[in-house]
N, C-alpha and C. Protein backbone atom coordinates (compact mmCIF):
# COMPACT_ATOMS: atom_id res chain seq x y z
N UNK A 1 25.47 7.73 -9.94
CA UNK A 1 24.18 7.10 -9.72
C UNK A 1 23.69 7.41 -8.31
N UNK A 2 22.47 8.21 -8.33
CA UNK A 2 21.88 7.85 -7.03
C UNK A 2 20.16 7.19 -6.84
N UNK A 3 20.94 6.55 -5.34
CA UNK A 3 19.37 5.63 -5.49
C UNK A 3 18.31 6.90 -4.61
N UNK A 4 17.01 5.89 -4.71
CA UNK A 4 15.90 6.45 -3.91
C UNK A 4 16.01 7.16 -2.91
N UNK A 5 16.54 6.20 -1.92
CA UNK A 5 16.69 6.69 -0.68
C UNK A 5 17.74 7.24 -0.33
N UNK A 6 18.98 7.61 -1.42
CA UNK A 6 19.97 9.09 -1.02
C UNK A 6 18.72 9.98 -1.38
N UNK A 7 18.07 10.54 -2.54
CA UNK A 7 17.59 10.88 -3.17
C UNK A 7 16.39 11.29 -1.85
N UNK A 8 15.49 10.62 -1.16
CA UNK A 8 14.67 10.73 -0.04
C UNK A 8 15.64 11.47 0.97
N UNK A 9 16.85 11.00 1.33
CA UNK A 9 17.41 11.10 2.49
C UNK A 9 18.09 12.72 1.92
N UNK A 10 18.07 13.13 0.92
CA UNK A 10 18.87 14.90 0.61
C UNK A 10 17.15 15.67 0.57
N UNK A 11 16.56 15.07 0.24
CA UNK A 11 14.96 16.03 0.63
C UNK A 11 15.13 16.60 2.12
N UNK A 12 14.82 15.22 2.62
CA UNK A 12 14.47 15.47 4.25
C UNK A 12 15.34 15.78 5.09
N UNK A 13 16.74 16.27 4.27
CA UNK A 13 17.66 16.82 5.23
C UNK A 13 17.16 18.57 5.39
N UNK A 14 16.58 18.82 4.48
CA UNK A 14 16.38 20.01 4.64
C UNK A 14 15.35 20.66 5.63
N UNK A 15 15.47 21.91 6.00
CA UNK A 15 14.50 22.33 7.24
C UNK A 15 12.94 22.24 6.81
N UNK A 16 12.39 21.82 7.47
CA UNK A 16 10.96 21.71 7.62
C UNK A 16 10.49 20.90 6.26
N UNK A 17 11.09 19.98 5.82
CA UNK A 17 10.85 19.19 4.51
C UNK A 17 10.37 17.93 5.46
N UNK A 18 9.22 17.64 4.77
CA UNK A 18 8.34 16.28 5.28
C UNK A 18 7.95 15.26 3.85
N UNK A 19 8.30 13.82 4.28
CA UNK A 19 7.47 13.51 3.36
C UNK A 19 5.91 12.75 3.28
N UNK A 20 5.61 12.63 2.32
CA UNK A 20 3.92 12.05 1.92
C UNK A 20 4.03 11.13 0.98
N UNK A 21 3.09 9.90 0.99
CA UNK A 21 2.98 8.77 -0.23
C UNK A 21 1.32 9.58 -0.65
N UNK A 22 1.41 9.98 -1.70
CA UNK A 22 0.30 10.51 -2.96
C UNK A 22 0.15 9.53 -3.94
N UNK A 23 -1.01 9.65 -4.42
CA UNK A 23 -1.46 8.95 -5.85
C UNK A 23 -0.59 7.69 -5.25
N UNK A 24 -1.12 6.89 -4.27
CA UNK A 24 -0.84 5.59 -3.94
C UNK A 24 0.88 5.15 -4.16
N UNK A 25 1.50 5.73 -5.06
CA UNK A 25 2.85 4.84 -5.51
C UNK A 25 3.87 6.27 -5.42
N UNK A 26 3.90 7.60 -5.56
CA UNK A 26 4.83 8.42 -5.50
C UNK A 26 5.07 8.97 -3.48
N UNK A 27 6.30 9.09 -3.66
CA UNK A 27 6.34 9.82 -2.11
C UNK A 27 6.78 11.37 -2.43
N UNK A 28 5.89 12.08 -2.21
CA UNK A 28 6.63 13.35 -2.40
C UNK A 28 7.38 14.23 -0.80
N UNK A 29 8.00 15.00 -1.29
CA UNK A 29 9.27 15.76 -0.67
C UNK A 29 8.04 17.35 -0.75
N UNK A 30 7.60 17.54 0.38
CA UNK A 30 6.93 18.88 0.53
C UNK A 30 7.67 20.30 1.65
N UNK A 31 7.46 20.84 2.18
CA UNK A 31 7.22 22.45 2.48
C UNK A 31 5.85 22.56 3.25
N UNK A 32 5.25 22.50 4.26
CA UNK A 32 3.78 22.62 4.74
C UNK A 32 3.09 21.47 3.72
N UNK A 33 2.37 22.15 3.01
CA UNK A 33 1.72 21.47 1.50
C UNK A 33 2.45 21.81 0.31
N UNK A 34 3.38 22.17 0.13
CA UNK A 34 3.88 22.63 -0.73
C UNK A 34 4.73 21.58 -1.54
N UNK A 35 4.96 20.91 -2.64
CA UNK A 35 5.42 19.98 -3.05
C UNK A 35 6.86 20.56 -3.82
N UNK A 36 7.97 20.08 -3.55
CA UNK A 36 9.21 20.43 -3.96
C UNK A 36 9.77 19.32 -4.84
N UNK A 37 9.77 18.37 -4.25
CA UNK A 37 10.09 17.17 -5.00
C UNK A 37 9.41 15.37 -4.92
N UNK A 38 9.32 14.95 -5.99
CA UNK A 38 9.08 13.62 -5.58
C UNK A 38 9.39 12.21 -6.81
N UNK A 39 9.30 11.27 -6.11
CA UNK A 39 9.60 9.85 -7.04
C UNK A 39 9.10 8.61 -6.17
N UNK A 40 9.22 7.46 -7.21
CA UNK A 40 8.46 6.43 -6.85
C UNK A 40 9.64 5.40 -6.28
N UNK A 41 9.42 4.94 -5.70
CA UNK A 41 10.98 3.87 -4.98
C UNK A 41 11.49 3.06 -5.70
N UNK A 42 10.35 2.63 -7.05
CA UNK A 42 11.07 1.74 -8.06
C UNK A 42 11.08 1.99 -9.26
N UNK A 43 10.71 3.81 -9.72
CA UNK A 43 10.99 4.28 -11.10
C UNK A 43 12.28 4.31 -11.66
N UNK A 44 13.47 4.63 -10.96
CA UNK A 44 14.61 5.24 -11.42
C UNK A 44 14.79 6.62 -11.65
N UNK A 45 13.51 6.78 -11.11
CA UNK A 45 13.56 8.45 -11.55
C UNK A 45 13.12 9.74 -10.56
N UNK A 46 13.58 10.73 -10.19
CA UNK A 46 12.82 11.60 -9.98
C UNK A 46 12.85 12.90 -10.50
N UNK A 47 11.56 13.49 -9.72
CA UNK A 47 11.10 14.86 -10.06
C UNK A 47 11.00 15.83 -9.25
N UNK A 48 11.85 17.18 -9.80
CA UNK A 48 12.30 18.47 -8.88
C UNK A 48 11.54 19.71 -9.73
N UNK A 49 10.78 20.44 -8.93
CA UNK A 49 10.61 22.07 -9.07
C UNK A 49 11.68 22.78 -9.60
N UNK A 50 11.65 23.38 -10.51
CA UNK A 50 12.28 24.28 -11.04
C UNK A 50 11.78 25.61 -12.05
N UNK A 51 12.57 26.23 -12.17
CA UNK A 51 12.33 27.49 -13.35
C UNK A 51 11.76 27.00 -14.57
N UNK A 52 11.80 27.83 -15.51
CA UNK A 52 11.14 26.94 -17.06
C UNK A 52 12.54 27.33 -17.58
N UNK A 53 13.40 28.58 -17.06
CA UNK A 53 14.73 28.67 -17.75
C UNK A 53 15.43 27.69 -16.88
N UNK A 54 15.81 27.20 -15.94
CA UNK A 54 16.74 25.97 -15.23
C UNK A 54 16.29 24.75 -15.90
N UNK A 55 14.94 24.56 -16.38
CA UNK A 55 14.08 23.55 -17.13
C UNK A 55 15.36 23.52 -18.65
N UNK A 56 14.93 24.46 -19.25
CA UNK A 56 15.72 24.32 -20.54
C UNK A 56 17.12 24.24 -20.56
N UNK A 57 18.06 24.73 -19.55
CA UNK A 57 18.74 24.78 -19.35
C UNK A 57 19.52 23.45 -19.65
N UNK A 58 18.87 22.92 -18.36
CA UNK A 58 19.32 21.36 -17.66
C UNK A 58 19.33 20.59 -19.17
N UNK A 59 18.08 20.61 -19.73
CA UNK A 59 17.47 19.61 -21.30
C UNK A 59 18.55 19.94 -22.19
N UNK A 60 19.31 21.21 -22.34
CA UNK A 60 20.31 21.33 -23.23
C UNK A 60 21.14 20.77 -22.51
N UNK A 61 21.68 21.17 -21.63
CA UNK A 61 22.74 20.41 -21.26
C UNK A 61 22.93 18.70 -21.33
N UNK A 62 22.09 17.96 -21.06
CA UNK A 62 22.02 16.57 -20.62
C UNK A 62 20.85 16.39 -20.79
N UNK A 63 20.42 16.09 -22.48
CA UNK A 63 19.19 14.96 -22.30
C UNK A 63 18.60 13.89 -21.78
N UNK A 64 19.96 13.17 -22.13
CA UNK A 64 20.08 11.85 -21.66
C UNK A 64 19.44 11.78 -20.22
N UNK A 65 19.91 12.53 -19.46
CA UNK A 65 19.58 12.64 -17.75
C UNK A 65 18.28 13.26 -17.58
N UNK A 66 18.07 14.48 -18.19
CA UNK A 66 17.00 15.37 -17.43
C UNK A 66 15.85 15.13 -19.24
N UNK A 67 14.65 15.44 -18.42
CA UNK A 67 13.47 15.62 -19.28
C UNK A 67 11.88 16.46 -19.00
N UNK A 68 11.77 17.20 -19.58
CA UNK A 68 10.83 17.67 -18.72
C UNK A 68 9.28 16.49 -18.40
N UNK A 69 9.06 17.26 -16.87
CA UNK A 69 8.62 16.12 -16.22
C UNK A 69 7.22 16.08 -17.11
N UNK A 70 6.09 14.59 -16.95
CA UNK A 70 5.13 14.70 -17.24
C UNK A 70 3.87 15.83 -16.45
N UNK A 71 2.85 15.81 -16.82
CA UNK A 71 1.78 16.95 -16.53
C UNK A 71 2.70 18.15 -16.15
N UNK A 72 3.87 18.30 -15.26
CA UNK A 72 4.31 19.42 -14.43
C UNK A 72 5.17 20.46 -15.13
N UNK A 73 5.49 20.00 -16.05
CA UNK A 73 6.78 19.83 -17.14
C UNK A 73 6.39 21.54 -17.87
N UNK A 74 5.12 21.75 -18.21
CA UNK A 74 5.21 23.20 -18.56
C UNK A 74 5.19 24.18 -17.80
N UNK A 75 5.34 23.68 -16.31
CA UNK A 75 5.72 24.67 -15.35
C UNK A 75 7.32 24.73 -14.76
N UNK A 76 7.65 23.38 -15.55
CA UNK A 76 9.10 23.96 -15.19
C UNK A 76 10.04 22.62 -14.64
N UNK A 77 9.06 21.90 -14.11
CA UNK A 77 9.56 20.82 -13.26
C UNK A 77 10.70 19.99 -14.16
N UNK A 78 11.23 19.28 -13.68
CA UNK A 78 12.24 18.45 -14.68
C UNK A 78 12.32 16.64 -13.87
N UNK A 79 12.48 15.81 -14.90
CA UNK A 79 12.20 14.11 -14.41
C UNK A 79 14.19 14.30 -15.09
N UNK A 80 14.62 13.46 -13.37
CA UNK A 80 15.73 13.05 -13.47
C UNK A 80 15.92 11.87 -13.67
N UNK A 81 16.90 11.26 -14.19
CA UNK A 81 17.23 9.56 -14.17
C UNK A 81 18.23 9.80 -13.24
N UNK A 82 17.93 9.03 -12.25
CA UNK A 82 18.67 8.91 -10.89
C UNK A 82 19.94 7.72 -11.40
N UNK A 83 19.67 6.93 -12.41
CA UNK A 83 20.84 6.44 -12.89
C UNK A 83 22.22 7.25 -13.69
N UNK A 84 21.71 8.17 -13.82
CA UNK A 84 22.56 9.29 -14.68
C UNK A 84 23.35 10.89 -14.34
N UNK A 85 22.29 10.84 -12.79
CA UNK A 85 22.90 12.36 -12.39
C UNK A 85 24.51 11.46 -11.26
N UNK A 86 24.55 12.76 -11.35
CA UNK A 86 25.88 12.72 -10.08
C UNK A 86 25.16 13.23 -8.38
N UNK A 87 25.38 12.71 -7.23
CA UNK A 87 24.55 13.00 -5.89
C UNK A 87 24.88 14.04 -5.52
N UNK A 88 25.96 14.63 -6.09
CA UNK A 88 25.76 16.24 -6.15
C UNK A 88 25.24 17.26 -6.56
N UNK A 89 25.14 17.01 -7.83
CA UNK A 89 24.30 17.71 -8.93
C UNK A 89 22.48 17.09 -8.56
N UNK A 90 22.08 16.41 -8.28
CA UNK A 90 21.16 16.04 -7.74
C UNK A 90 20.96 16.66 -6.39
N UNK A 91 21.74 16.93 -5.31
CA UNK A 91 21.73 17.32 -4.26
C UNK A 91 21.14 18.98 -4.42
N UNK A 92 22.08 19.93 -5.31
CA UNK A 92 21.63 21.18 -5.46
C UNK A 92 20.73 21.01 -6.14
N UNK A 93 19.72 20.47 -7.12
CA UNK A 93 18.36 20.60 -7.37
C UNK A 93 17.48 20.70 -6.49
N UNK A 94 17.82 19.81 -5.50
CA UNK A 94 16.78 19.55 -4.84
C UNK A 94 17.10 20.75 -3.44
N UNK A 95 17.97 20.80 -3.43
CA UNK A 95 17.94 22.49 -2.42
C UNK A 95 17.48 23.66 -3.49
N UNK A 96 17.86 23.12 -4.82
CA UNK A 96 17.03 24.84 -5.48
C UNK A 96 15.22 24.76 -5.45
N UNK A 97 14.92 23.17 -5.66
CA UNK A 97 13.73 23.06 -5.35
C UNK A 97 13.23 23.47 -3.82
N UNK A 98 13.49 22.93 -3.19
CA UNK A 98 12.73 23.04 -1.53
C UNK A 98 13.14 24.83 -1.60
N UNK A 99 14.36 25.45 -2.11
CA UNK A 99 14.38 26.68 -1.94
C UNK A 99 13.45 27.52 -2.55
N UNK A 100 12.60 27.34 -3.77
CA UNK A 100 11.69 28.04 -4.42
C UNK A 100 10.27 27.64 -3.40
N UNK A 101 10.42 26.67 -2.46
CA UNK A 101 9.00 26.65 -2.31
C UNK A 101 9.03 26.59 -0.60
N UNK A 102 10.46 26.69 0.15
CA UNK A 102 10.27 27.52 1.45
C UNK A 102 9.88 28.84 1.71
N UNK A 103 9.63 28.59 3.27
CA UNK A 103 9.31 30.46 3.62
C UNK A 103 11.19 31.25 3.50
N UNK A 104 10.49 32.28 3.12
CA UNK A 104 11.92 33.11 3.01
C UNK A 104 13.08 32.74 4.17
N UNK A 105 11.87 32.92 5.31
CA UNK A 105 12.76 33.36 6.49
C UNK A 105 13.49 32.06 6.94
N UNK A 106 13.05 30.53 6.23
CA UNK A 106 13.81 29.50 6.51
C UNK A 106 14.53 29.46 5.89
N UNK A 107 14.67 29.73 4.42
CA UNK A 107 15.54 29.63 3.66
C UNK A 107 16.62 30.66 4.39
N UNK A 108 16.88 32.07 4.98
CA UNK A 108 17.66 32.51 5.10
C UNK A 108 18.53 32.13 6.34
N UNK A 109 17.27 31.34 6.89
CA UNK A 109 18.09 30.32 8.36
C UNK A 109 19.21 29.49 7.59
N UNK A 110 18.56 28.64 6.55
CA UNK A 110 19.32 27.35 6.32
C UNK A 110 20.87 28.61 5.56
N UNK A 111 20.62 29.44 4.52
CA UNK A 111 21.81 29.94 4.00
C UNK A 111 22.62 30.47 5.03
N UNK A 112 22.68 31.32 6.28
CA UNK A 112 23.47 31.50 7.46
C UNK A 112 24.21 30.53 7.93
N UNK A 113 23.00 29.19 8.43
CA UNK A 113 23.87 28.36 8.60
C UNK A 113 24.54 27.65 7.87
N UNK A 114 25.01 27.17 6.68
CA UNK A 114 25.68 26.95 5.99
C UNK A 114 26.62 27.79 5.45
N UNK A 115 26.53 28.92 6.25
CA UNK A 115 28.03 30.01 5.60
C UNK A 115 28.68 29.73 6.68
N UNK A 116 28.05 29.23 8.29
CA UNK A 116 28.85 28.99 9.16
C UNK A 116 29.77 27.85 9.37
């Protein structure tokens, strides 16, 4: 199980990840303007950027947990139940997310440093 604010607090660990409160009740997890991830503090749930194949992927694997998200959902995005993932498996989404929607050249900062 992870709550909100692990869930907030693995966004904004990442380089140049900021967040924003949108549409009054979601906080999203951005990139400049770029939106990577986001959830509401009292859904149970959030929502990560992804492939449309990591999309199907995830849905075969674990319904129960993953679903594709509303409006975003035919682009790929996927709605987690934060009651159901593991803070690991949650953790690398949300670095594959912020990774599809950083600049290259940060992303290759953050992968260096983490080989170090």
């Amino acid at each position: 199980m992870v709550t909100f604010d692990q869930f907030l607090e693995m966004g904004l660990a990442l380089p140049s990840a900021t967040e924003r409160l949108t549409w009054e009740t979601e906080v999203t997890l951005r990139v400049g303007e770029k939106i990577f991830a986001m959830a509401s503090p009292d859904s149970g749930r959030a929502c990560v950027k992804a492939t449309r194949e990591e999309q199907a992927a995830l849905l075969a694997a674990a319904p129960g947990t993953y679903a594709a998200a509303p409006y975003v959902g035919r682009y790929g995005w996927v709605l987690v139940d934060l009651g159901r993932v593991g803070t690991e498996e949650l953790r690398e989404l949300v670095i594959e997310a912020w990774r599809s929607t950083a600049p290259k050249r940060t992303v290759r900062k953050f992968d260096d440093d983490r080989a170090t």
